[in-house]
C-alpha atoms as a PDB file:
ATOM      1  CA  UNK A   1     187.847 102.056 210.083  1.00  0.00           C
ATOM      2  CA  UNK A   2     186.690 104.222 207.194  1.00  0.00           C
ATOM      3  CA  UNK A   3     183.166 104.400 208.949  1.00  0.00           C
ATOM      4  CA  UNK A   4     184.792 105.752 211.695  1.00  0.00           C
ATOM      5  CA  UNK A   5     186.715 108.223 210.058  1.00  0.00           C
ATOM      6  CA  UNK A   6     184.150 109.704 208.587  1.00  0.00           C
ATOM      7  CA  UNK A   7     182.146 110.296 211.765  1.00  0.00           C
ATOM      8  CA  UNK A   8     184.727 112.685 213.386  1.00  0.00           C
ATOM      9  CA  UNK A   9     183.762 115.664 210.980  1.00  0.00           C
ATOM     10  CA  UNK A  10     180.274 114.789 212.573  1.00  0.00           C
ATOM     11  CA  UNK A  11     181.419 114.691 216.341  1.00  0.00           C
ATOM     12  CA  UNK A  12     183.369 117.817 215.358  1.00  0.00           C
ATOM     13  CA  UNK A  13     180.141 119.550 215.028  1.00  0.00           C
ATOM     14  CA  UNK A  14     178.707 119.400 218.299  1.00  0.00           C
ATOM     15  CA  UNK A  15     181.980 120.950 219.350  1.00  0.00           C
ATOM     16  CA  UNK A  16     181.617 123.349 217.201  1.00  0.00           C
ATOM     17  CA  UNK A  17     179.136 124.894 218.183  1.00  0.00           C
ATOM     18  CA  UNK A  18     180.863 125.413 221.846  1.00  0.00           C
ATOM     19  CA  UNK A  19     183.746 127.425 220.239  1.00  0.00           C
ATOM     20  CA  UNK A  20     185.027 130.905 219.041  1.00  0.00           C
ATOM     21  CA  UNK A  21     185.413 131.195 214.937  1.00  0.00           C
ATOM     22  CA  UNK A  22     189.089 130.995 214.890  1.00  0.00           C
ATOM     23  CA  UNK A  23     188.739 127.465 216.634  1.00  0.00           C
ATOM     24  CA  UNK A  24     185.832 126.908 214.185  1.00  0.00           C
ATOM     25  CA  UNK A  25     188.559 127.365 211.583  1.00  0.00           C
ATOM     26  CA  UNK A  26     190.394 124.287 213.305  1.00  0.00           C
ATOM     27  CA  UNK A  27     188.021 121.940 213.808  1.00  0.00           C
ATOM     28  CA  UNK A  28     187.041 122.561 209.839  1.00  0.00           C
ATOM     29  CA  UNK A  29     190.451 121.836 209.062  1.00  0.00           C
ATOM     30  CA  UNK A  30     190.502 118.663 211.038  1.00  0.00           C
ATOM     31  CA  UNK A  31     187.774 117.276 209.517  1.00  0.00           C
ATOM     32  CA  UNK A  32     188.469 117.811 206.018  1.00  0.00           C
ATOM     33  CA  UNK A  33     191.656 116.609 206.704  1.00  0.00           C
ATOM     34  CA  UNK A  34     189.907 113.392 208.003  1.00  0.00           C
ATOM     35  CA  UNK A  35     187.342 112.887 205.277  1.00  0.00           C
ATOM     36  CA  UNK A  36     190.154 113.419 202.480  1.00  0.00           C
ATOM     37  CA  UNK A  37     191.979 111.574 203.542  1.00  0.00           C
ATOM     38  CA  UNK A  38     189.279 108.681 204.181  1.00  0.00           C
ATOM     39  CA  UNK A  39     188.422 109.456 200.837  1.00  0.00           C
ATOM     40  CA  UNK A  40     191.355 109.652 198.965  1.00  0.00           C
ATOM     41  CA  UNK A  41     193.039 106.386 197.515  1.00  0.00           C
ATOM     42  CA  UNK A  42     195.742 104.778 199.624  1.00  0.00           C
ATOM     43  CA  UNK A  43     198.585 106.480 197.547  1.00  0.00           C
ATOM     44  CA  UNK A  44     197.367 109.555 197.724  1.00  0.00           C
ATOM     45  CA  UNK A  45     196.001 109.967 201.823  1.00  0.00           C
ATOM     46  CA  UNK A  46     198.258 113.293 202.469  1.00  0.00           C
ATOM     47  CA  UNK A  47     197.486 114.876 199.090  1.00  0.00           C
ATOM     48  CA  UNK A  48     193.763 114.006 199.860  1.00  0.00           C
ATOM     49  CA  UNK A  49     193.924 115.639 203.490  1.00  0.00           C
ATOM     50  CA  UNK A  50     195.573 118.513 202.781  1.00  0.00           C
ATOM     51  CA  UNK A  51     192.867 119.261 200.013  1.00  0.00           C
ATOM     52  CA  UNK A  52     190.134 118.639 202.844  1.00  0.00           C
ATOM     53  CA  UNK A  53     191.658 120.499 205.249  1.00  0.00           C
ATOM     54  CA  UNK A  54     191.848 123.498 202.745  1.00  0.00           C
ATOM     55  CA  UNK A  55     188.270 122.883 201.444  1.00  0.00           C
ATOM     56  CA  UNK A  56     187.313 122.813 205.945  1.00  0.00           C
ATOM     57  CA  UNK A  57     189.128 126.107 206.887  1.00  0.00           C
ATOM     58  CA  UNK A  58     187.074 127.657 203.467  1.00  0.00           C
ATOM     59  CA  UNK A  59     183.720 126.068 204.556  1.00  0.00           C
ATOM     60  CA  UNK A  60     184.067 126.936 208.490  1.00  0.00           C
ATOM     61  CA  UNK A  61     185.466 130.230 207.796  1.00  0.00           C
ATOM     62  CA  UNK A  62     183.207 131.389 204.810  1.00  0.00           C
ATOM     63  CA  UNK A  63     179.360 129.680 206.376  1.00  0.00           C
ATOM     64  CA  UNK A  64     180.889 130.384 209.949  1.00  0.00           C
ATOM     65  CA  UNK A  65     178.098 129.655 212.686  1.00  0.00           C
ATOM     66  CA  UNK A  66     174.543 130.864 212.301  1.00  0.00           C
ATOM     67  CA  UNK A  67     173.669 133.906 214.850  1.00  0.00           C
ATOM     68  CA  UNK A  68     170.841 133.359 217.296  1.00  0.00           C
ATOM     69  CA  UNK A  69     167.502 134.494 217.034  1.00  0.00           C
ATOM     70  CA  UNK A  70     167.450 138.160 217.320  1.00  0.00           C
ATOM     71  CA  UNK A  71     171.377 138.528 216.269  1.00  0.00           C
ATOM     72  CA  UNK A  72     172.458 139.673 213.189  1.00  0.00           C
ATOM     73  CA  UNK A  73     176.002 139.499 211.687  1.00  0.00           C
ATOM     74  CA  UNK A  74     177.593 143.259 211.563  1.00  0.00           C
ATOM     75  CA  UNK A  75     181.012 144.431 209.888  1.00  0.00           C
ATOM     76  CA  UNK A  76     183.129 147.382 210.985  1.00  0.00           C
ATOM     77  CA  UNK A  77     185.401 149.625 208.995  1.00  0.00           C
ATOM     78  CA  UNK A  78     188.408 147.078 209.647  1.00  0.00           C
ATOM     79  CA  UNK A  79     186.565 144.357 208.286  1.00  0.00           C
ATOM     80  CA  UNK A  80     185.939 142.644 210.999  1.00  0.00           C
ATOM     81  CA  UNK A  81     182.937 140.929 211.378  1.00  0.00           C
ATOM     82  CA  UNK A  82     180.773 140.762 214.569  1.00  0.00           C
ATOM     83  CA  UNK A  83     177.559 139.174 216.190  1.00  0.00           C
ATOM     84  CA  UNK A  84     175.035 142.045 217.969  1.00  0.00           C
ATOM     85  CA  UNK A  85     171.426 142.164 218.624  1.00  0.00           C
ATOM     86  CA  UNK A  86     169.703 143.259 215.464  1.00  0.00           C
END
């Protein structure tokens, strides 16, 4: 069962890569909720997930997706950030 729990944050990225950054933020959290709590010790499984799906929204949202080939990553005076040809 563990094996298989820690092969969703896996699947998760193929999806990924199908999906706009705010879902990229969710399917980060699900899978560091999964592998925490795979990882954690049975007393602890919430405790463990919650830190893993902390540490997935960080990772997903800080790394984000890589741009294509061409496209470069831009930020306006908002701070938002954007994809656009380079």
């Amino acid at each position: 069962m563990k094996k298989f729990i820690l092969m969703l944050p896996v699947l998760g990225l193929g999806l990924a890569a199908c999906e706009t950054p705010g879902q990229n933020a969710a399917v980060g959290a699900l899978g560091g909720a999964a592998v925490g709590a795979a990882v954690s010790s049975d007393s602890d499984r919430t405790r463990g997930a919650l830190i893993g799906a902390a540490a997935g929204v960080a990772a997903s949202t800080l790394i984000g997706p890589a741009p294509q080939q061409g496209q470069c990553y831009y930020r306006n005076s908002r701070g938002e950030r954007f994809i656009a040809a380079c």
